[in-house]
N, C-alpha and C. Protein backbone atom coordinates (compact mmCIF):
# COMPACT_ATOMS: atom_id res chain seq x y z
N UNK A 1 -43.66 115.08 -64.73
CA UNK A 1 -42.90 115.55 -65.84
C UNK A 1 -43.86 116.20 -66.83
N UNK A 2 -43.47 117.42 -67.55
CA UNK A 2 -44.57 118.07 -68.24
C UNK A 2 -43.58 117.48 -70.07
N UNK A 3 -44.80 117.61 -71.08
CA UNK A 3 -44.71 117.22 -72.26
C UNK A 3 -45.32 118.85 -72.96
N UNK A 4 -44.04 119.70 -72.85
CA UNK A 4 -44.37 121.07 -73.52
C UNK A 4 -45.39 121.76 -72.34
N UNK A 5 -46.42 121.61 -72.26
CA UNK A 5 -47.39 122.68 -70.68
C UNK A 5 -48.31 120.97 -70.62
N UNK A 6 -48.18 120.21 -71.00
CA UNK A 6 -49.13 118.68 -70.62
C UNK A 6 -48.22 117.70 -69.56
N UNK A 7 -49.11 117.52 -68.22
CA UNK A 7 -48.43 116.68 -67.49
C UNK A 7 -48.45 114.93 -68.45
N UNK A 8 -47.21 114.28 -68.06
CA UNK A 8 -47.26 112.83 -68.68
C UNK A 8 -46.34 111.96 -67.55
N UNK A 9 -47.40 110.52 -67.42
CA UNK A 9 -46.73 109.72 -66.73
C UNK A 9 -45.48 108.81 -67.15
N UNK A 10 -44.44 109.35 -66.59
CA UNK A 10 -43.19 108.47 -67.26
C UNK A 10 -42.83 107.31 -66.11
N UNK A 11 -42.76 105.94 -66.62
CA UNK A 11 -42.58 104.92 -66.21
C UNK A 11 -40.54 104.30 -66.19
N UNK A 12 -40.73 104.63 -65.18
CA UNK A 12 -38.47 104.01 -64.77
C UNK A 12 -38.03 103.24 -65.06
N UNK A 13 -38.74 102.10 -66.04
CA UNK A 13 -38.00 100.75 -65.45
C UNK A 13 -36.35 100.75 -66.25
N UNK A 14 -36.18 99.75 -65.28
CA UNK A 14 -34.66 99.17 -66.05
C UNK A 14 -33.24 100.60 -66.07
N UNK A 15 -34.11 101.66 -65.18
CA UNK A 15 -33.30 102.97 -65.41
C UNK A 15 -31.65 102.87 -64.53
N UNK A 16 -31.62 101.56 -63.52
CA UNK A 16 -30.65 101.49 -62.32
C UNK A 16 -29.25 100.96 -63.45
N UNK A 17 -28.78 102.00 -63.22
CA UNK A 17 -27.38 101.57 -64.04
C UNK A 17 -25.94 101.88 -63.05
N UNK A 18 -26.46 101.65 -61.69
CA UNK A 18 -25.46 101.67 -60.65
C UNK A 18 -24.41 101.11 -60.35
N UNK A 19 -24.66 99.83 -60.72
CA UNK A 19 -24.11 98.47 -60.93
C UNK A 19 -24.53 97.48 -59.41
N UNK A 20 -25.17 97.73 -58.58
CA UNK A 20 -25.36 97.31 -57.32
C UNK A 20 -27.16 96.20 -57.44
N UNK A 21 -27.10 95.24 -57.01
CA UNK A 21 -28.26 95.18 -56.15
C UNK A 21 -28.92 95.08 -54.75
N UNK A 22 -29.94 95.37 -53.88
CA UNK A 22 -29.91 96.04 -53.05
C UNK A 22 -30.92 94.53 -52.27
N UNK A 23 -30.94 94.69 -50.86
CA UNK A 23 -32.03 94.00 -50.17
C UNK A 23 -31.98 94.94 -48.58
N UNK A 24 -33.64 95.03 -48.53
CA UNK A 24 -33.95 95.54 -47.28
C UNK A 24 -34.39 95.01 -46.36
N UNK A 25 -34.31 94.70 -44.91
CA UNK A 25 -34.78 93.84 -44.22
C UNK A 25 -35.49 95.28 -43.15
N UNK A 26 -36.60 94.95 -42.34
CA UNK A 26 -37.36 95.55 -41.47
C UNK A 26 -36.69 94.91 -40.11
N UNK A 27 -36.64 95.61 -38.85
CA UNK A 27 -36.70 95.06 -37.74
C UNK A 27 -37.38 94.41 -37.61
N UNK A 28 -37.18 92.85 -37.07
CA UNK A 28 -38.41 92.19 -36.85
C UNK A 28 -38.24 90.75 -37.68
N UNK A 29 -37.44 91.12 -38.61
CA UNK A 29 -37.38 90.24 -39.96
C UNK A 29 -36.29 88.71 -39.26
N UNK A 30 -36.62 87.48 -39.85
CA UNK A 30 -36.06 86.29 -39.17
C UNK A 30 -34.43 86.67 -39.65
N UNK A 31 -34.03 87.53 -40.72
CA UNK A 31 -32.51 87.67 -41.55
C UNK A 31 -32.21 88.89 -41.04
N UNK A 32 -33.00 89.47 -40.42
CA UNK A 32 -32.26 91.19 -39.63
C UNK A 32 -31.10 91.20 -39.55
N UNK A 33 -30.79 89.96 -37.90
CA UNK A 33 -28.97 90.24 -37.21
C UNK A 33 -28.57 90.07 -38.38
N UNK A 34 -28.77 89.16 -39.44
CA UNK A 34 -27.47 88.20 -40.11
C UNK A 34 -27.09 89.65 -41.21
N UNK A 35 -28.19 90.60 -41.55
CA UNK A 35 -28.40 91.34 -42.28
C UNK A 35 -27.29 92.28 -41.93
N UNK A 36 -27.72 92.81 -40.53
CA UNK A 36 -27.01 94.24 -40.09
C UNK A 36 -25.53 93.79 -39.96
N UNK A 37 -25.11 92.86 -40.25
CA UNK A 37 -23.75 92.17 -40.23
C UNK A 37 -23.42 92.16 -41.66
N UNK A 38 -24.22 92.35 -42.73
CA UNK A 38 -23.53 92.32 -44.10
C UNK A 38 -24.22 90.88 -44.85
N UNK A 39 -24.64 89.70 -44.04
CA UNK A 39 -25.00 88.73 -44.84
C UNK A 39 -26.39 88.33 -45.24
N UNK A 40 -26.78 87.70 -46.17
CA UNK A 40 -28.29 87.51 -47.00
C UNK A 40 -28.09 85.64 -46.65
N UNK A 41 -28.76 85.47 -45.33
CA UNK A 41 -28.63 83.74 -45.32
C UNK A 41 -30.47 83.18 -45.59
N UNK A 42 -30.58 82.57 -46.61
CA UNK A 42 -31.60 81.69 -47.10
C UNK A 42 -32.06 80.92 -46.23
N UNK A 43 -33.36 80.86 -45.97
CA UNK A 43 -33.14 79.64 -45.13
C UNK A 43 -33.32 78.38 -45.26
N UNK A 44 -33.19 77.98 -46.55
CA UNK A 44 -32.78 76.67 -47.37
C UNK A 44 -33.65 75.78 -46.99
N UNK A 45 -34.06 74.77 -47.81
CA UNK A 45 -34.85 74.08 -48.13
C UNK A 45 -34.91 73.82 -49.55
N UNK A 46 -35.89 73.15 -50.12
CA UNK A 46 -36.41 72.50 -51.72
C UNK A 46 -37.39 73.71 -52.43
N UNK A 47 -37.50 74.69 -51.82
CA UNK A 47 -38.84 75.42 -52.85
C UNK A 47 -38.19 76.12 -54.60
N UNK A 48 -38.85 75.69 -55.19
CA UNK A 48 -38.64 76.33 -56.47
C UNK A 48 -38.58 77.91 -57.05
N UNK A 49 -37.80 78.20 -57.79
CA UNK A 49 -37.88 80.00 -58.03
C UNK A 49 -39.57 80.08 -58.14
N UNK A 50 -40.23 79.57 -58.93
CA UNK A 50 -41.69 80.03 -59.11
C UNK A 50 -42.70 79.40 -57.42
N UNK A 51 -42.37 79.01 -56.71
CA UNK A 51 -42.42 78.94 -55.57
C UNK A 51 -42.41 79.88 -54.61
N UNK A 52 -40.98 80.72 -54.87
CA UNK A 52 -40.13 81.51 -53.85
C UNK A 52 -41.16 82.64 -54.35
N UNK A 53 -41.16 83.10 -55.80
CA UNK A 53 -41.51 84.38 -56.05
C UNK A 53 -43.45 84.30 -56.17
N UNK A 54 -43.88 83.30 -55.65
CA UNK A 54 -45.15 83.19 -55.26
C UNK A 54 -45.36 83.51 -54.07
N UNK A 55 -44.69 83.16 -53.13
CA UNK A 55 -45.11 83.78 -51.53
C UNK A 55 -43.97 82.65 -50.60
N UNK A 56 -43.89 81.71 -51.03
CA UNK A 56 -43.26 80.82 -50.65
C UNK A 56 -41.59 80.67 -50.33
N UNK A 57 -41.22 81.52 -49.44
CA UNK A 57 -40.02 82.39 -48.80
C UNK A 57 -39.49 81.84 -47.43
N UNK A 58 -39.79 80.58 -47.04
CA UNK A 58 -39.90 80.03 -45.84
C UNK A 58 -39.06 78.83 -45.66
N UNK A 59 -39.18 78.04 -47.24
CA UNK A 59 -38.35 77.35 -47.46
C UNK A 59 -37.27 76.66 -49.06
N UNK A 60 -36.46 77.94 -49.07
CA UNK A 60 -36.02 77.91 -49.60
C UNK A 60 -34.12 78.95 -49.84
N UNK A 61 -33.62 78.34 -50.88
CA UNK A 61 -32.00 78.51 -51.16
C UNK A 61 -32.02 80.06 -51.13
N UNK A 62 -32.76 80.58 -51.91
CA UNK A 62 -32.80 82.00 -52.39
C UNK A 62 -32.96 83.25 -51.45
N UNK A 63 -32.49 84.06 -51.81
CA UNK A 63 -32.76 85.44 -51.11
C UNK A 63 -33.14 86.67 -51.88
N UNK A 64 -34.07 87.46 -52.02
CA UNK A 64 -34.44 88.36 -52.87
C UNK A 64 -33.71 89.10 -52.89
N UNK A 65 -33.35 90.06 -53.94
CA UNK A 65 -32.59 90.98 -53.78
C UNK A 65 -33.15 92.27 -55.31
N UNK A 66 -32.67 93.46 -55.15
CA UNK A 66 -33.42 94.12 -56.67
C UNK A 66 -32.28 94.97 -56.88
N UNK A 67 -33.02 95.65 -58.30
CA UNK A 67 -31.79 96.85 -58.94
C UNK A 67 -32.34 98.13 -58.01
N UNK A 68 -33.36 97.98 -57.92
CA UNK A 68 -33.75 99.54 -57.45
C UNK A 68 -33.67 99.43 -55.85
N UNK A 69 -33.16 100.76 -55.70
CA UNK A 69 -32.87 100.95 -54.24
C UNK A 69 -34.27 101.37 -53.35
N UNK A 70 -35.05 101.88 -54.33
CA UNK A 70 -36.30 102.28 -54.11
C UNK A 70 -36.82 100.69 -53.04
N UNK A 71 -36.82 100.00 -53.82
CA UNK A 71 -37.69 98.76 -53.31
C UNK A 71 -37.06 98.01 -52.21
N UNK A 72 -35.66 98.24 -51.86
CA UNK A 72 -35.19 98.14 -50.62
C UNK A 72 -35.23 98.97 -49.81
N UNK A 73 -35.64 100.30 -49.79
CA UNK A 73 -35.68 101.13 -48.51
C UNK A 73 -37.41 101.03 -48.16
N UNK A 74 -38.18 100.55 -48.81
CA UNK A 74 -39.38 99.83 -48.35
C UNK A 74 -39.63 98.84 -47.79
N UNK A 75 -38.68 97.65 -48.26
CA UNK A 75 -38.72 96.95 -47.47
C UNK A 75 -37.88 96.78 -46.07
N UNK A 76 -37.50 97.95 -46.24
CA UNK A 76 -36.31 97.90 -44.69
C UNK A 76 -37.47 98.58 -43.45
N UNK A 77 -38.38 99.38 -44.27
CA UNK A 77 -39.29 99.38 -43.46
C UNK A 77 -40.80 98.58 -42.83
N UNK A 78 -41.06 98.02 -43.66
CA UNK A 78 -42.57 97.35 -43.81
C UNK A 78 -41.98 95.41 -43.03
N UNK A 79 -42.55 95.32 -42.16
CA UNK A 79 -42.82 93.78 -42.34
C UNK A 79 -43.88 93.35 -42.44
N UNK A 80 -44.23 92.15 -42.95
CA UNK A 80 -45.90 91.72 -43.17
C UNK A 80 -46.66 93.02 -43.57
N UNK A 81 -46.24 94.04 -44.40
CA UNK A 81 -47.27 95.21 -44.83
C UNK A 81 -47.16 95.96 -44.20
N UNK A 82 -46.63 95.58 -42.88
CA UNK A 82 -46.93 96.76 -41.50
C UNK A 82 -45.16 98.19 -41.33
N UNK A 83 -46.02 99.42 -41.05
CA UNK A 83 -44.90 100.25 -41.12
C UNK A 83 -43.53 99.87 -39.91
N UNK A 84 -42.57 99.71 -40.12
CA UNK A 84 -42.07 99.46 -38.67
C UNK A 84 -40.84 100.26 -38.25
N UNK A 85 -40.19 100.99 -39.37
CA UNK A 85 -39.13 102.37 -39.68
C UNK A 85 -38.09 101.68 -40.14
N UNK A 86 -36.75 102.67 -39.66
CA UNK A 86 -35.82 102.02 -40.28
C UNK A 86 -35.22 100.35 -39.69
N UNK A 87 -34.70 100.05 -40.96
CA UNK A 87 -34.00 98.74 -41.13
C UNK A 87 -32.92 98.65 -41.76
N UNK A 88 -32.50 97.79 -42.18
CA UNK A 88 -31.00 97.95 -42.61
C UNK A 88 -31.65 97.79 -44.32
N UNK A 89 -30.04 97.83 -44.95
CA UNK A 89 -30.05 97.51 -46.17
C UNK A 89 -28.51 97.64 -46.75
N UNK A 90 -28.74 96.38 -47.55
CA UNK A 90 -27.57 95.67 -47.75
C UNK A 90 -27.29 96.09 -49.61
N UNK A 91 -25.95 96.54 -50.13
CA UNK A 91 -25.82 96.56 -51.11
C UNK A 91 -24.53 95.53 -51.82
N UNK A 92 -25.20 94.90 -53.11
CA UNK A 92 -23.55 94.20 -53.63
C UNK A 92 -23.16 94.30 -54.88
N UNK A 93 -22.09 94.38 -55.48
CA UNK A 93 -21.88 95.11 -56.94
C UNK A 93 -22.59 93.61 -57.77
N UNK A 94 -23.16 94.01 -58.96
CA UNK A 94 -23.81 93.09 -59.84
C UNK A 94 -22.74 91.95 -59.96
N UNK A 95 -21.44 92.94 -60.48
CA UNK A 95 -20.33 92.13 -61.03
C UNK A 95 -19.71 91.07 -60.28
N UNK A 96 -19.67 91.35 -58.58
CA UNK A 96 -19.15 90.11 -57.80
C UNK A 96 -19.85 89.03 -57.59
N UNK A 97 -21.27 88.93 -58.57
CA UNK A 97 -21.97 87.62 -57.59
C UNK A 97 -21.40 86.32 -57.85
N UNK A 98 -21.31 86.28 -59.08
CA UNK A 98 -21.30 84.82 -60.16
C UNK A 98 -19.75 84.31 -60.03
N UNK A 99 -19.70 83.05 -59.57
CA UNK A 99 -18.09 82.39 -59.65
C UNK A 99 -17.09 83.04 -61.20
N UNK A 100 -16.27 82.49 -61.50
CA UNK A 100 -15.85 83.10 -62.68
C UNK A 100 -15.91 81.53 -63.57
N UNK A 101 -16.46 80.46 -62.46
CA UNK A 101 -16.60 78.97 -63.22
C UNK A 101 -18.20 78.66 -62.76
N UNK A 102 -18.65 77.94 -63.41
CA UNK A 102 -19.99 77.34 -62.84
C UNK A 102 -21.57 78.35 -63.09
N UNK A 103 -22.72 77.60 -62.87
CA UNK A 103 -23.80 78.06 -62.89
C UNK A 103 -23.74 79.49 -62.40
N UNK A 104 -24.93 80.40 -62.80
CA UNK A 104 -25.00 81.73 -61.91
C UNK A 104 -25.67 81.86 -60.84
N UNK A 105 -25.40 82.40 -59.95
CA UNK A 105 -25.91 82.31 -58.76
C UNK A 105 -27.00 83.44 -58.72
N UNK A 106 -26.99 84.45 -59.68
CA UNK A 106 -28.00 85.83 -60.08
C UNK A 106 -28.94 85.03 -61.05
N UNK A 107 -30.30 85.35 -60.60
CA UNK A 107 -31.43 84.63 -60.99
C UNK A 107 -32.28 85.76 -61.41
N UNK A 108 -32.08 86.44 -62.07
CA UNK A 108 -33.25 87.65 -62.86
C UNK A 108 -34.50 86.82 -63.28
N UNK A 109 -35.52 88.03 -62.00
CA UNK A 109 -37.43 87.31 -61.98
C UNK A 109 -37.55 88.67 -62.94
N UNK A 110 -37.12 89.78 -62.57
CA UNK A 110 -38.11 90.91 -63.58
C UNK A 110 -37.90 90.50 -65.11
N UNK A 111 -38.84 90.90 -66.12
CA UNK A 111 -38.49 90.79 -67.25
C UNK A 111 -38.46 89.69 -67.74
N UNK A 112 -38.51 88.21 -67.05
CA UNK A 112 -38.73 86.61 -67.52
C UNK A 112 -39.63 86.09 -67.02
N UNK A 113 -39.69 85.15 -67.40
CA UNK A 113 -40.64 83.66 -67.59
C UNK A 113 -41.16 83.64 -65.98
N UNK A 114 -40.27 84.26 -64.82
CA UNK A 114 -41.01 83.97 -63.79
C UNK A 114 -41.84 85.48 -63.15
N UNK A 115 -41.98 86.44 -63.60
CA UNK A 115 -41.73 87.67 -63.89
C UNK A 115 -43.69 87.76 -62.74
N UNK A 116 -43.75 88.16 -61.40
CA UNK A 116 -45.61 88.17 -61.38
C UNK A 116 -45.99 89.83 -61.45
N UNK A 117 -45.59 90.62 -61.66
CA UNK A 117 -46.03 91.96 -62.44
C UNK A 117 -45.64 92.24 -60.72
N UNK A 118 -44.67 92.70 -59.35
CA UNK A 118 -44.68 93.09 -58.61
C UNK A 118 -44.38 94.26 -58.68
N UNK A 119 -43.32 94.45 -59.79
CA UNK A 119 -42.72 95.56 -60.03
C UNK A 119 -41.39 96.02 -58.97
N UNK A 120 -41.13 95.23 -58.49
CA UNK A 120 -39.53 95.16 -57.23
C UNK A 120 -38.49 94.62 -58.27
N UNK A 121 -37.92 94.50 -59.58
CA UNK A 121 -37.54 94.54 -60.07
C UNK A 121 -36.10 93.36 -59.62
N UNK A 122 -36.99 92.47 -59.22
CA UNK A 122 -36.48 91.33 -58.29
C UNK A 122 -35.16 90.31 -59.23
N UNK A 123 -34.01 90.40 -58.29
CA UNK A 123 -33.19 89.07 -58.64
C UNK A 123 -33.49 88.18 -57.38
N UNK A 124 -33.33 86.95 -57.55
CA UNK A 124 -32.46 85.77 -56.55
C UNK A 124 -31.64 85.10 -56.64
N UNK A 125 -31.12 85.62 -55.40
CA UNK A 125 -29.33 84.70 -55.44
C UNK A 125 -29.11 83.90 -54.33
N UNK A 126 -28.70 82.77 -55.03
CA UNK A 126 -28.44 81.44 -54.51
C UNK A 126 -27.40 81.16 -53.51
N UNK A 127 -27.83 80.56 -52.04
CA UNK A 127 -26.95 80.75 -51.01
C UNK A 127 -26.72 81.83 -50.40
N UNK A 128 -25.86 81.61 -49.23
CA UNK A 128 -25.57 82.86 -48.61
C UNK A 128 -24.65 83.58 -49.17
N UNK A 129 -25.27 85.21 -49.12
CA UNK A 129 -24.42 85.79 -49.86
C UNK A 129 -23.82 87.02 -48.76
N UNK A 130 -22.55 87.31 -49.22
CA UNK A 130 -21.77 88.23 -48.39
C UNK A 130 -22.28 90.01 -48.88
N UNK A 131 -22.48 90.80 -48.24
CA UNK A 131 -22.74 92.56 -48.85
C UNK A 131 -21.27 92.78 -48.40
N UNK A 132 -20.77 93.94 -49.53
CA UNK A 132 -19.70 94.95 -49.42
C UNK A 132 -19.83 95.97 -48.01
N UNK A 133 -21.80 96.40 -48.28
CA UNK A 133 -21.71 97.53 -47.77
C UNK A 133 -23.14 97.56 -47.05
N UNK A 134 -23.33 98.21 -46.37
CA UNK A 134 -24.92 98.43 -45.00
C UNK A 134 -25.41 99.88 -45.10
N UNK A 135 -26.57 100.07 -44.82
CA UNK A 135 -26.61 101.09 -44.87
C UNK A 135 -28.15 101.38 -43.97
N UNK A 136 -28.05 102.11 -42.96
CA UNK A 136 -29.29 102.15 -42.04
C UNK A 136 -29.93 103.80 -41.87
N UNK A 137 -30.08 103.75 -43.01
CA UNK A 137 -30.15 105.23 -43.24
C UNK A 137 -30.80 105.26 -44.50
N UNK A 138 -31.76 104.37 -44.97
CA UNK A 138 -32.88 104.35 -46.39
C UNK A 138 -31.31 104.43 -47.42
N UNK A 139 -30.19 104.26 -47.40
CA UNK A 139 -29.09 104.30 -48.47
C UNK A 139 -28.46 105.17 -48.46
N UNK A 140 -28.74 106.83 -47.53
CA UNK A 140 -28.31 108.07 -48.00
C UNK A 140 -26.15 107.68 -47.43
N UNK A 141 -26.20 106.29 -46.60
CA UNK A 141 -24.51 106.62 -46.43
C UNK A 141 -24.57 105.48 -46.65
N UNK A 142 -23.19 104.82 -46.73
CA UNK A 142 -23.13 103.06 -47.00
C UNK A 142 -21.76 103.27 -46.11
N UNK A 143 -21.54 102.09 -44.91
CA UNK A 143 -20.56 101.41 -43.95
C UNK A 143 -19.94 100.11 -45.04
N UNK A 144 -18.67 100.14 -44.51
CA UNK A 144 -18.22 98.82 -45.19
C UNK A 144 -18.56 97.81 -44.23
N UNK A 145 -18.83 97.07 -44.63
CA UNK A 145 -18.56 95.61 -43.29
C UNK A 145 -17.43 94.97 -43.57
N UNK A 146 -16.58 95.58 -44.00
CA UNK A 146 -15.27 94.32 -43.96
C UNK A 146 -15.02 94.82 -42.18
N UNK A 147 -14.54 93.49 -41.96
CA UNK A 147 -14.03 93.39 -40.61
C UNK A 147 -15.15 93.58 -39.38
N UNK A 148 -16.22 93.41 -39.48
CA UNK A 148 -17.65 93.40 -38.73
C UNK A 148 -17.78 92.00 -38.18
């Protein structure tokens, strides 16, 4: 982006006003099938949010998920760091997560107390969660999965 004839680095955050958050899984990944079917299953256990968002993803309720679509079509590709192409990716409106009674099941890491500077602009949500929509194509189309 230029500032009059001066290039300047402009920083995105918080810019996703889509209403969706997104999760990408790589081929390869232990949540792939459950993925390319529409669902985000945890694989449950006792680990704590500051646990989970330390590395510790193995055993626990949560499933990552972000605002930016950016950071799911990366991870639909990469497992363990490694390039591996496309993967799926799962989208769900912000507004359907949370019961309309009880605790929230949307756990916002960016921007709080558990926050480790990743910059994936990370929620976790508690339990298995159902996607509206799939998309195996880095996002450019979205499939419904009702009836999948």
């Amino acid at each position: 982006m230029l500032a009059g004839d001066k290039p300047v680095l402009v920083h995105n955050c918080d810019l996703n006003t889509d209403g969706y958050l997104y999760r990408g899984l790589a081929k390869g990944h232990t949540g792939y099938d459950a993925a390319a079917q529409g669902r985000a299953v945890p694989n449950g256990g006792n680990s704590s949010i500051i646990d989970h968002v330390g590395g510790n993803q193995t055993d626990t309720n949560f499933t990552s998920w972000s605002d930016a679509l950016e950071v799911a079509v990366d991870h639909s590709q990469r497992l363990n760091g490694e390039w591996i192409g496309k993967g799926v990716i799962m989208r769900i409106r912000t507004a359907g997560i949370d019961p309309r009674v009880g605790p929230s099941r949307n756990i916002q890491i960016h921007d709080s107390q558990w926050d480790r500077g990743f910059f994936e602009d990370e929620h976790l949500l508690v339990g298995e969660i159902h996607a509206s929509e799939i998309s195996f194509d880095f996002g450019e189309t979205w499939a419904s999965v009702a009836g999948r």
